[in-house]
Protein backbone atom coordinates (compact mmCIF):
# COMPACT_ATOMS: atom_id res chain seq x y z
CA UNK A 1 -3.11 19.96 0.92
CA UNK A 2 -3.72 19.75 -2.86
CA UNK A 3 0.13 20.45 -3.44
CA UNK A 4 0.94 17.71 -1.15
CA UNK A 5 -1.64 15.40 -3.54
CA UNK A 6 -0.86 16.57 -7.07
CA UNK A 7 3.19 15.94 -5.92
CA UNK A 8 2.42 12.61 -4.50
CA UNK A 9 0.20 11.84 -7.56
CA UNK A 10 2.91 13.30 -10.07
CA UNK A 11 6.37 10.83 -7.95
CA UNK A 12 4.23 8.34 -7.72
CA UNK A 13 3.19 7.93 -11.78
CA UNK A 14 7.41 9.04 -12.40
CA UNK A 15 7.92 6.40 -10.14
CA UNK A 16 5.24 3.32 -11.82
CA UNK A 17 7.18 4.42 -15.07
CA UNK A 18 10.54 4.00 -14.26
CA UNK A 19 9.84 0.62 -13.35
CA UNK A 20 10.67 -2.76 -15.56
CA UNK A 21 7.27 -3.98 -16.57
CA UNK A 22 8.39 -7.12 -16.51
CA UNK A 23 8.02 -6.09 -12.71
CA UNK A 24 4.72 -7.37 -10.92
CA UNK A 25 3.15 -7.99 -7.32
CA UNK A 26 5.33 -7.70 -4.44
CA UNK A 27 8.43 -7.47 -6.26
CA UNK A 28 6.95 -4.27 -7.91
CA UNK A 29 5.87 -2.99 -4.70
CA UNK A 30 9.20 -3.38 -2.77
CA UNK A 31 10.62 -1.27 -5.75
CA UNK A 32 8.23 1.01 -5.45
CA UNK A 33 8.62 1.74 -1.59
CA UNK A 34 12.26 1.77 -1.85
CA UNK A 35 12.20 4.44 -4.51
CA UNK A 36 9.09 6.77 -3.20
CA UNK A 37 10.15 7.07 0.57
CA UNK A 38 12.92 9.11 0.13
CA UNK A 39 11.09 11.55 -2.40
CA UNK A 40 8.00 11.51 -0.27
CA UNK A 41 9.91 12.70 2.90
CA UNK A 42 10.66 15.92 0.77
CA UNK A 43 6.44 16.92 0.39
CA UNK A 44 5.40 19.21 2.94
CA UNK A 45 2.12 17.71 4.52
CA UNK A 46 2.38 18.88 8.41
CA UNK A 47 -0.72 21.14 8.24
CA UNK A 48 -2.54 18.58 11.08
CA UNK A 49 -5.56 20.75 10.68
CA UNK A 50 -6.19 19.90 6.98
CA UNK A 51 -5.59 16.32 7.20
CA UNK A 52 -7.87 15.63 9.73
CA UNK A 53 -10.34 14.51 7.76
CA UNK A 54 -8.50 13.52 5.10
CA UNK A 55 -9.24 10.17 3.26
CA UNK A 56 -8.67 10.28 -0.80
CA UNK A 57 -8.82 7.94 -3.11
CA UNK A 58 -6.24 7.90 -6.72
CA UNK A 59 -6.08 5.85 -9.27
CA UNK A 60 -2.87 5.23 -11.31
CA UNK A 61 -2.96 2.68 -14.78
CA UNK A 62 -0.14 2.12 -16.12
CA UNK A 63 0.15 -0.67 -19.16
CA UNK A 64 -0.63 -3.79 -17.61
CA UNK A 65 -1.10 -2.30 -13.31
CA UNK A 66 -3.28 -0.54 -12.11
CA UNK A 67 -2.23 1.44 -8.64
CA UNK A 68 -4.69 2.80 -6.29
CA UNK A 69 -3.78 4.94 -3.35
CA UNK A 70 -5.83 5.40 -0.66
CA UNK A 71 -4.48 8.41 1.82
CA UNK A 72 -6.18 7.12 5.47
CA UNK A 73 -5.85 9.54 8.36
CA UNK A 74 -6.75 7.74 12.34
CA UNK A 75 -7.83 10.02 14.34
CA UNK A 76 -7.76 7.80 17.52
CA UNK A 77 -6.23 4.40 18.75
CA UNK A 78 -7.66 1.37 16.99
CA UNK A 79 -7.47 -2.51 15.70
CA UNK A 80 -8.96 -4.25 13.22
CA UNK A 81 -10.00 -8.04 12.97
CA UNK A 82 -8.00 -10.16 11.10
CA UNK A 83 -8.38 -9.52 7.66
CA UNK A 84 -6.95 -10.76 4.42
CA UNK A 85 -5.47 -9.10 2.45
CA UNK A 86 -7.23 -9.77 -1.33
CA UNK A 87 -4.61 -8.11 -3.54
CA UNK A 88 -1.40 -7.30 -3.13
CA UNK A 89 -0.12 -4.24 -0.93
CA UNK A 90 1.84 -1.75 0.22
CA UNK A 91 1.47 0.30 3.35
CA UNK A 92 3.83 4.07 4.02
CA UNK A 93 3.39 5.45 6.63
CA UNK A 94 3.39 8.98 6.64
CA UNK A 95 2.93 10.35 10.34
CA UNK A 96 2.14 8.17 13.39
CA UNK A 97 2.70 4.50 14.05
CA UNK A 98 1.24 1.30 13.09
CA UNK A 99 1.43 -2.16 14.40
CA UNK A 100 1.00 -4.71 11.90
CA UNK A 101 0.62 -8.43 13.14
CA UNK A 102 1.09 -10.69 9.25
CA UNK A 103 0.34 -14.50 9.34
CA UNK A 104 0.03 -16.58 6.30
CA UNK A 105 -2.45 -19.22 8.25
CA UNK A 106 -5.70 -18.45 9.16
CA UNK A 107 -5.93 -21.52 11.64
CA UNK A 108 -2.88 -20.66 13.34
CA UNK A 109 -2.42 -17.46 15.86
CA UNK A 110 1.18 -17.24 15.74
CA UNK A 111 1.68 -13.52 14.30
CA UNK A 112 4.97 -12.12 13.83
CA UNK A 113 4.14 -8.31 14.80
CA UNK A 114 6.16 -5.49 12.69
CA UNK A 115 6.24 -2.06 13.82
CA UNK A 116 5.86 0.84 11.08
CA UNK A 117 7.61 4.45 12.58
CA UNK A 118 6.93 7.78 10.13
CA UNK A 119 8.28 7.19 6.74
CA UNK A 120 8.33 3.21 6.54
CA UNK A 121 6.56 0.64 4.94
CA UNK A 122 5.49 -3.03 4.06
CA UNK A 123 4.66 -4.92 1.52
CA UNK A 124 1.97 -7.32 1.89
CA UNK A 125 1.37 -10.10 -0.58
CA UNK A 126 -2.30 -11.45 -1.19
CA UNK A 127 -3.72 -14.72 0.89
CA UNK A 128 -2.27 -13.01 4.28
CA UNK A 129 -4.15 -12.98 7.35
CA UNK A 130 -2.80 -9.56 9.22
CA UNK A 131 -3.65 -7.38 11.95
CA UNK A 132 -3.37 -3.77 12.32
CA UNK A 133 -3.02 -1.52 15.52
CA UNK A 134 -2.88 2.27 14.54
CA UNK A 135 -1.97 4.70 17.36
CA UNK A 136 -3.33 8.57 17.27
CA UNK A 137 -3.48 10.60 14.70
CA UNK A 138 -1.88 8.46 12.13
CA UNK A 139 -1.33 9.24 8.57
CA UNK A 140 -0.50 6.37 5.72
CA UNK A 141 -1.02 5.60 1.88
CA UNK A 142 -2.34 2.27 1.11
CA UNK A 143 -1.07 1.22 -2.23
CA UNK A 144 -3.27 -1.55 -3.55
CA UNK A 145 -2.00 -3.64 -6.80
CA UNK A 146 -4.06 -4.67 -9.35
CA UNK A 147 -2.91 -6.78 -12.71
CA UNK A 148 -4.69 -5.93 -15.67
CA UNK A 149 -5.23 -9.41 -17.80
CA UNK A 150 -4.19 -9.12 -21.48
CA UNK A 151 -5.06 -12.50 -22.54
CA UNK A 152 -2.24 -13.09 -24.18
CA UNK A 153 -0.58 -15.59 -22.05
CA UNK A 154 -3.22 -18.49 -20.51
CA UNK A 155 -4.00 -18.28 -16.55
CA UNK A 156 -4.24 -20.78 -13.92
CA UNK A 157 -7.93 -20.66 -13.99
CA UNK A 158 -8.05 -21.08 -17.90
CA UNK A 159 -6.21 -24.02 -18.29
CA UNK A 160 -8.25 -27.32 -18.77
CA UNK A 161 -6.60 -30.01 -16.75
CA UNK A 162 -7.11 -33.75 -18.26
């Protein structure tokens, strides 16, 4: 199982790299799935007895992003509550099935629901109120997206408003 991480970790940082940094959030993400899937289909991981209990945590920086997977195995059927999501994110699944049910209004219950085989993936933009169903013995990376501020251009929240 520590192959299957150090060659995830090792695509993942060839991947970060190869993309423009001029690149960020979703955008960056969507690259980033497009370019990993096929790769990641070529790690072995099918050892269901090591992965079990398998939930790691890596962190990737790159110049200005900072990636962090998560590896999540479910062991049995389950939903969350609605949630949302705080940073941008991308979810791959790796074995199993997951439901995910995205709206981008909290007051309203009108959910579009996508369904996420082995091998496919979303990206999920921040602000959106989602649902997940996971079925049994499911195995996904969470790839969470974080912007590093340089202060060299002004944010939203730093500009004074007359």
């Amino acid at each position: 199982m520590n192959n299957f991480i150090e060659d995830l970790e090792s695509i993942v940082k060839l991947e970060i790299n190869n993309i423009n940094e001029k690149i960020t959030g979703v955008k960056f993400l969507e690259i980033l799935k497009f370019n990993l899937i096929p790769k990641i289909e070529k790690i072995n991981f099918q050892n269901q007895e090591k992965i079990r209990d398998f939930n790691k945590k890596i962190i990737i920086e790159n110049h200005d992003k900072k990636i962090e997977l998560n590896l999540i195995f479910i062991d049995k059927v389950s939903e969350t509550e609605r949630i949302k999501i705080e940073n941008d994110q991308l979810l791959v699944v790796l074995d199993g099935f997951i439901s995910v049910f995205v709206n981008k209004n909290f007051d309203s219950d009108a959910y579009k629901k996508i369904n996420l085989n082995s091998y496919m993936g979303i990206s999920l933009p921040n602000e959106t109120f989602c649902k997940f169903s996971y079925n049994k013995n499911t195995f996904f990376i969470k790839f969470l997206y974080f912007k590093k501020n340089n202060h060299i251009e002004n944010e939203k929240k730093d500009i004074i408003l007359k």
